[in-house]
Structure formats: C-alpha cells, structure tokens
Protein backbone atom coordinates (compact mmCIF):
# COMPACT_ATOMS: atom_id res chain seq x y z
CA UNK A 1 -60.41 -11.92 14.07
CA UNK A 2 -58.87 -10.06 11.29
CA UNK A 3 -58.83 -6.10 10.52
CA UNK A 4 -61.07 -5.13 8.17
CA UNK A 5 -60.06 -2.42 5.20
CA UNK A 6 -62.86 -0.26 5.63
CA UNK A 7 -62.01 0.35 1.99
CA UNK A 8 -62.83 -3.19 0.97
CA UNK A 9 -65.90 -3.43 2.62
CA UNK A 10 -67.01 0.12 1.51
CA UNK A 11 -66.35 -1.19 -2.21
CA UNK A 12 -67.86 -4.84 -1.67
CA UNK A 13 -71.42 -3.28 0.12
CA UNK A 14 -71.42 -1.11 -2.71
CA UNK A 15 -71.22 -3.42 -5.25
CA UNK A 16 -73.99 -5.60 -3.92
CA UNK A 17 -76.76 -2.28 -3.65
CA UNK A 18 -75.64 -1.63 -6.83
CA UNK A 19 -76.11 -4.31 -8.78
CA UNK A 20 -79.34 -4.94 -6.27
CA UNK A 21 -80.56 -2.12 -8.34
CA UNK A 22 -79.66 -2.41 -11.77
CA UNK A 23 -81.35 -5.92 -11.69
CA UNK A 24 -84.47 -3.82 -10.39
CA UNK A 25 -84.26 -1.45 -13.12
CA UNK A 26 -83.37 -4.24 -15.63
CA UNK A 27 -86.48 -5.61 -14.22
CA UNK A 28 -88.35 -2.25 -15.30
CA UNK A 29 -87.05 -1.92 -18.50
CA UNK A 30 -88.09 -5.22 -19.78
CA UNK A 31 -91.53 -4.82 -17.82
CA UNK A 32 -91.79 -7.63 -15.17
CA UNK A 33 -91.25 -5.50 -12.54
CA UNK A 34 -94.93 -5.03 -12.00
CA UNK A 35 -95.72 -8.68 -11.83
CA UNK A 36 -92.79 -9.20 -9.67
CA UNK A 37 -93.56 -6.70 -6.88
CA UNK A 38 -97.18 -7.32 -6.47
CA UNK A 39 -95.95 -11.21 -6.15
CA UNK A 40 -93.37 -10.24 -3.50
CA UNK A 41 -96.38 -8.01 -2.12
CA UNK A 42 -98.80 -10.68 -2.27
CA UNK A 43 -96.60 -13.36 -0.46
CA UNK A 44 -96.15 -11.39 2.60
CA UNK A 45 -99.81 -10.68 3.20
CA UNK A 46 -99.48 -7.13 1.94
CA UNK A 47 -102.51 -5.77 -0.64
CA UNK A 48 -100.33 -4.36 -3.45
CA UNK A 49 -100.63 -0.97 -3.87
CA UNK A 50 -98.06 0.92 -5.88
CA UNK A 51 -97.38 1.14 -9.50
CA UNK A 52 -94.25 0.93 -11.27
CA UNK A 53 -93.43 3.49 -14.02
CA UNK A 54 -92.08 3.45 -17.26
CA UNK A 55 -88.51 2.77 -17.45
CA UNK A 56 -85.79 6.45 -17.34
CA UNK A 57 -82.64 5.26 -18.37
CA UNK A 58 -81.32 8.83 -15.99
CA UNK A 59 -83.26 7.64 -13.22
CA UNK A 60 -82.00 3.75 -13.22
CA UNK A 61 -78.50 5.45 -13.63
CA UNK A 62 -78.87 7.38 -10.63
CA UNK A 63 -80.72 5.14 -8.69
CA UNK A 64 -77.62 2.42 -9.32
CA UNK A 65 -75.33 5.42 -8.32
CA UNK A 66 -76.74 6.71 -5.28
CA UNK A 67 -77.12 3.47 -3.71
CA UNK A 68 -73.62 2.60 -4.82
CA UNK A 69 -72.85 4.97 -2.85
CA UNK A 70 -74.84 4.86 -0.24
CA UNK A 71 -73.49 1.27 0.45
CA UNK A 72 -69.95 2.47 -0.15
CA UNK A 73 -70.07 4.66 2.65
CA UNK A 74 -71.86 2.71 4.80
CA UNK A 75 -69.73 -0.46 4.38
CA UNK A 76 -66.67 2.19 5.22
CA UNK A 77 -68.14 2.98 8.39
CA UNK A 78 -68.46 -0.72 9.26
CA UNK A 79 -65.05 -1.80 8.65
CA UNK A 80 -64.23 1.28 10.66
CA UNK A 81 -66.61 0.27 13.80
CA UNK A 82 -65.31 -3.52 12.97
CA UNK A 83 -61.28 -2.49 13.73
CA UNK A 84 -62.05 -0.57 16.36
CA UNK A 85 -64.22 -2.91 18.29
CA UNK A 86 -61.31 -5.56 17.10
CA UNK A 87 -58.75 -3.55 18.91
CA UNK A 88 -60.41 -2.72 21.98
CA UNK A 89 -61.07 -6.43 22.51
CA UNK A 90 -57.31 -7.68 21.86
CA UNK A 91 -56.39 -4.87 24.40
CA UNK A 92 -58.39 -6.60 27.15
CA UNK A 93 -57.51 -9.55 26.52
CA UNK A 94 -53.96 -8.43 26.73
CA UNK A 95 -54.95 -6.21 29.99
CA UNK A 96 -54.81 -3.03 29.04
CA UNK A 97 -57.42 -0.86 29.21
C-alpha cells in the first residue's frame, strides 16, 4: 500500500463535491432541477415533496465553496487516518509494536 498525501486527497474530494454542486446549481439555473429531483424522488419510492427555488448566483457560489471545502477537509483527514493505519500495519508485520 502506498502513503497517501493527505493534501492530494483533501484537494481531489474537494474537487468532486464541488463540481457535484455546481452541476446542481447549473441544474437550477437553467430550470430542470425540479423535474430532475422529483424523478430521483420518484424512483426510490419517495412522494416528492420539496421545491426548488429560483436560481442566487451568491448562494450557488457558496454552496460550491462550502462543500469544496467541506470535502477538502474531510479528504485531509482520510489520507491522514489512511498513513497512519498504513504504518501501524507495516510495523506488525515487521514485529514491532
């Protein structure tokens, strides 16, 4: 197993939320979101109940941001927890404790 930069995998978790959620509010601005969510809604059985909003181009920004960093942190915290479980299984395979 390799080592994990914690950096890496804080930036690359990031990303994905990110973008996750500017194709959301993409999906908001042009005005399928609606549609889209009672679909989603619809095929797991649940009765759609919520309403999308218009479209805030300072909300979509900080929605994009906060989950950027959000997933940022915790992809950090993985690749932490990942080289540290990583290390303490090399060391008993070598025998130490």
């Amino acid at each position: 197993m390799e080592r994990i930069s914690p950096n890496k995998a804080g930036l690359a978790l990031g990303a994905v939320l990110a973008c996750w959620h500017l194709t959301w509010s993409l999906l908001v601005a042009i005005g399928v979101a609606q549609p889209f969510i009672d679909f989603l809604f619809w095929i797991h059985f649940i009765k759609p109940v919520y309403v999308i909003e218009p479209f805030d181009l300072l909300r979509a920004a900080m929605l994009v941001l906060v989950t950027g960093c959000i997933g940022y942190v915790a992809g950090y915290l993985f690749g932490l927890v990942w080289n540290r479980l990583h290390r303490m299984a090399a060391a008993r395979r070598r025998g130490e404790s």
